[in-house]
C-alpha atoms as a PDB file:
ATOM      1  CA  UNK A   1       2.139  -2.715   7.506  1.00  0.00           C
ATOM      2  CA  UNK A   2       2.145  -4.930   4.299  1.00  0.00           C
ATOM      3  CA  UNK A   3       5.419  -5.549   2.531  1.00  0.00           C
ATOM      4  CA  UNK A   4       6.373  -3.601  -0.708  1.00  0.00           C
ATOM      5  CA  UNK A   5       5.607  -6.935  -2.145  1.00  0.00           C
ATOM      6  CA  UNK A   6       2.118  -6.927  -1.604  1.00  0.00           C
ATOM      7  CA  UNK A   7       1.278  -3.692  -2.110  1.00  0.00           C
ATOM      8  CA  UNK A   8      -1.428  -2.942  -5.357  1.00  0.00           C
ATOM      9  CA  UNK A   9       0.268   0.653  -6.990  1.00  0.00           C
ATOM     10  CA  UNK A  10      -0.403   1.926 -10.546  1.00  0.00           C
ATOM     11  CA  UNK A  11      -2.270   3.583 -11.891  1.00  0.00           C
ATOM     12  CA  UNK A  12      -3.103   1.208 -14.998  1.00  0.00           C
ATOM     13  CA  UNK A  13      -3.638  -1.285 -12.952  1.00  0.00           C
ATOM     14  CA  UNK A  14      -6.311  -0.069 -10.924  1.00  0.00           C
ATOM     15  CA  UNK A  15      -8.072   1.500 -14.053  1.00  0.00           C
ATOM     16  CA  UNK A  16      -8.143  -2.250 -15.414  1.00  0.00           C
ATOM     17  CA  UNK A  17      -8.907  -4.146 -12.370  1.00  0.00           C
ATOM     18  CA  UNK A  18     -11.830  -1.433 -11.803  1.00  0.00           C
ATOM     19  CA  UNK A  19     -13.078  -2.379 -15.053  1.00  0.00           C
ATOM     20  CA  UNK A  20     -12.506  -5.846 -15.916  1.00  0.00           C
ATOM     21  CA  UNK A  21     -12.768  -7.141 -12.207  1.00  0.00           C
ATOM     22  CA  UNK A  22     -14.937  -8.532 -10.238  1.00  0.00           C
ATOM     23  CA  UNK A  23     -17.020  -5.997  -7.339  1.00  0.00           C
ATOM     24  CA  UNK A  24     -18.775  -6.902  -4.364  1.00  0.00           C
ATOM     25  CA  UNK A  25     -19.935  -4.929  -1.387  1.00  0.00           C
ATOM     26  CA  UNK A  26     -20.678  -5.823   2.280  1.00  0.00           C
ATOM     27  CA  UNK A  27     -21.362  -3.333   5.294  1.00  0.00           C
ATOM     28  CA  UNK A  28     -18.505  -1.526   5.389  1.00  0.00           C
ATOM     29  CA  UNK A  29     -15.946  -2.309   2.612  1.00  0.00           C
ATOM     30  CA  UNK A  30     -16.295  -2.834  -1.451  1.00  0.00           C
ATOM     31  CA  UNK A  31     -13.527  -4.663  -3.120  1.00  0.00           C
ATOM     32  CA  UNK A  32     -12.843  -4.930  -6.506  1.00  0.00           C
ATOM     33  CA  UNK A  33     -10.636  -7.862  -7.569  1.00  0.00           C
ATOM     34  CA  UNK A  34      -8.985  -9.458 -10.321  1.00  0.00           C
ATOM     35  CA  UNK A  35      -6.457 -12.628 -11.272  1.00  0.00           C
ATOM     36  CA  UNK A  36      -3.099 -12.007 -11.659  1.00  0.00           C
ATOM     37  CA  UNK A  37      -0.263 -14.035 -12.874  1.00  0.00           C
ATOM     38  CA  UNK A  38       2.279 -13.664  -9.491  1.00  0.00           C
ATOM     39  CA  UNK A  39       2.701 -16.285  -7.197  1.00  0.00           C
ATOM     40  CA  UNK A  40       1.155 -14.039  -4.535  1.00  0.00           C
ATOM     41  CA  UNK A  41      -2.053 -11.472  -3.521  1.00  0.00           C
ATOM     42  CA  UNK A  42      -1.728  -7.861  -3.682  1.00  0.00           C
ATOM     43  CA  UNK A  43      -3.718  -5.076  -2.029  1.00  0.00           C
ATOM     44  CA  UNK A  44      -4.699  -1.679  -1.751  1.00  0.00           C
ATOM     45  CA  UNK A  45      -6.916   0.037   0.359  1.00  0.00           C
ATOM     46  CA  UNK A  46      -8.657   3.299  -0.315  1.00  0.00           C
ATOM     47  CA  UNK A  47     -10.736   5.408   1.192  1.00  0.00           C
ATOM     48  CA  UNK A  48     -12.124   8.574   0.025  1.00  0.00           C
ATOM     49  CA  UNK A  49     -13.187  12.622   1.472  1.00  0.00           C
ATOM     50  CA  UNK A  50     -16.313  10.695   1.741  1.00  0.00           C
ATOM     51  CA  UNK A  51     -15.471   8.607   4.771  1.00  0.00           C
ATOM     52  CA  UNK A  52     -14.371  11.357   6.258  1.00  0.00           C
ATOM     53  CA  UNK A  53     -12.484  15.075   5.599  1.00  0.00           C
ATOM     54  CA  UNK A  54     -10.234  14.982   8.519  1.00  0.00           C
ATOM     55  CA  UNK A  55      -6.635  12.766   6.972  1.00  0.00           C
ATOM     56  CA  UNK A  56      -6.439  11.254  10.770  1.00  0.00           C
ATOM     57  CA  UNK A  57      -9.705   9.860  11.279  1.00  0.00           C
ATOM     58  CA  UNK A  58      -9.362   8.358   7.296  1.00  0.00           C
ATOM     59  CA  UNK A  59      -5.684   7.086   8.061  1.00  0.00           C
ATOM     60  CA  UNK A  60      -6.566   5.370  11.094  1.00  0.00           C
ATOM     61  CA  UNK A  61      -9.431   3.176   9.582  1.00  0.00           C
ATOM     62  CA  UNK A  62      -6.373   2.706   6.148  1.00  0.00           C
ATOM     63  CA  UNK A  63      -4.203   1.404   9.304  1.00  0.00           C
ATOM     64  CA  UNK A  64      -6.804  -1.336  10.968  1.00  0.00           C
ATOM     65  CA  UNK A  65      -8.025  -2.384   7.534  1.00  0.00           C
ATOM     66  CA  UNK A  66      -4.108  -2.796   6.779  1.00  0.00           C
ATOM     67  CA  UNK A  67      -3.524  -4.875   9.675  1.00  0.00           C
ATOM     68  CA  UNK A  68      -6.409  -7.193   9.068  1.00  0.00           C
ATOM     69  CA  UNK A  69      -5.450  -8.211   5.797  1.00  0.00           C
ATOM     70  CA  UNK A  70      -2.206  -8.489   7.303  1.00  0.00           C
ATOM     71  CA  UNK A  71      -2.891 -10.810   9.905  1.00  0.00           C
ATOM     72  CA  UNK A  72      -4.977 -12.941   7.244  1.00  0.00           C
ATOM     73  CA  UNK A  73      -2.602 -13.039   4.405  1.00  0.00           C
ATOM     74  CA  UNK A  74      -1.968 -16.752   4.855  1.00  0.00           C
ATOM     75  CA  UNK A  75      -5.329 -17.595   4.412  1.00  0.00           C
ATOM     76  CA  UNK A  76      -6.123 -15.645   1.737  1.00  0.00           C
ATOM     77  CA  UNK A  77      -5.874 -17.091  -1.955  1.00  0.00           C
ATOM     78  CA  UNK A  78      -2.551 -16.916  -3.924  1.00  0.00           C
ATOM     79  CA  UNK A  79      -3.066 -14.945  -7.630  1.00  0.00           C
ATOM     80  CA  UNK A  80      -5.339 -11.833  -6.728  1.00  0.00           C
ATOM     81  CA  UNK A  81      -5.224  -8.035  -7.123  1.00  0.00           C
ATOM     82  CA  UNK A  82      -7.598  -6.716  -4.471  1.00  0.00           C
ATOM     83  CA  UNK A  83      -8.474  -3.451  -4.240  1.00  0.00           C
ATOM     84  CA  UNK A  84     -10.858  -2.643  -0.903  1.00  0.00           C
ATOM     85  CA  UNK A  85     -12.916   0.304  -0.817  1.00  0.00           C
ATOM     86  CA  UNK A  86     -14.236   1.560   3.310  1.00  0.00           C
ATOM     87  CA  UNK A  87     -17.710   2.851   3.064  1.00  0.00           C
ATOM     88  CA  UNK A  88     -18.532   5.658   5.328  1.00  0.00           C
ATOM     89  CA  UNK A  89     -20.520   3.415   7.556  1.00  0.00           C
ATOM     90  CA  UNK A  90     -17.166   1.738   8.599  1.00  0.00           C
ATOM     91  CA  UNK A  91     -15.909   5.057  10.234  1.00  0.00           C
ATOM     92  CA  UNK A  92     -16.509   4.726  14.384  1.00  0.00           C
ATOM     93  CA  UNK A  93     -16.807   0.635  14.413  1.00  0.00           C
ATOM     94  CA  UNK A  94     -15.154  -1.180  16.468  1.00  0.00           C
ATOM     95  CA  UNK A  95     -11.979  -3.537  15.318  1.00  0.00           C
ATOM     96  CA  UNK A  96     -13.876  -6.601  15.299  1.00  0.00           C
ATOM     97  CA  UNK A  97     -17.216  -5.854  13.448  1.00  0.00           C
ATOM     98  CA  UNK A  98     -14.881  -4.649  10.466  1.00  0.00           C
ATOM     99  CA  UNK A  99     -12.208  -7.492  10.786  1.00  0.00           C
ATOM    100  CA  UNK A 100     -16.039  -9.606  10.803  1.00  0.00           C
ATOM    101  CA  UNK A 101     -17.379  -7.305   7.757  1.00  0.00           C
ATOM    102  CA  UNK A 102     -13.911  -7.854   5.538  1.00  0.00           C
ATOM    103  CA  UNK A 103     -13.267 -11.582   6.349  1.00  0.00           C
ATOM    104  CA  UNK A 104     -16.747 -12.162   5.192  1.00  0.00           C
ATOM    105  CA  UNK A 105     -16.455 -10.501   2.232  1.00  0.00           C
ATOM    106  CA  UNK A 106     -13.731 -12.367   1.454  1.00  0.00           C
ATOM    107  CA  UNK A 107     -14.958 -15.666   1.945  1.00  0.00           C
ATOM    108  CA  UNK A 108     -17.921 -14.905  -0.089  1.00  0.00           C
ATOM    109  CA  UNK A 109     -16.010 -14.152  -3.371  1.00  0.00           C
ATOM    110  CA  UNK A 110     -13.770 -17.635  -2.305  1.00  0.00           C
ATOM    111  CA  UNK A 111     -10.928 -15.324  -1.792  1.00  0.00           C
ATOM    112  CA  UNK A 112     -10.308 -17.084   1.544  1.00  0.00           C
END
């Protein structure tokens, strides 16, 4: 679980980091990203009816993309709203392919 303190929430501020920030896609995950002017990275992670229409199934994949992020916060670069976006190709892979898949896409934007 990430800390209140990293946590992306508003509404505003996902309207303007949708459209002023930067997007990018890999296999399973989109992220949207922007600068911000804290000392620190914030996140969010959504994912849609499209991933899936059962709430357990979409909360468990919102839990392991959680913890990954988590477990990489030190390496990821200070000053960013992220917003991350799971495809519906992500739903039924394994840990490590989408801990692969998002730590990728990270380090191909130079968040990491």
């Amino acid at each position: 679980m990430l800390t209140p303190k990293f946590r992306l929430t508003g509404q505003k501020t996902f309207k303007q980091i949708y459209q002023k920030g930067k997007k990018d896609y890999s296999g399973f995950f989109r992220i949207c990203y922007q600068k911000n002017d804290l000392k620190y990275s914030r996140f969010s992670i959504v994912v849609s009816l499209k991933v899936s229409k059962l709430a357990t199934k979409r909360n468990s994949i919102k839990r392991q993309t959680r913890d990954i992020i988590r477990l990489n916060l030190s390496r990821i670069s200070l000053d960013y709203d992220v917003i991350v976006s799971v495809l519906p190709r992500a739903l039924g892979r394994d840990y490590d392919k989408l801990q692969q898949d998002l730590i990728y896409l990270f380090k191909k934007n130079n968040l990491i």
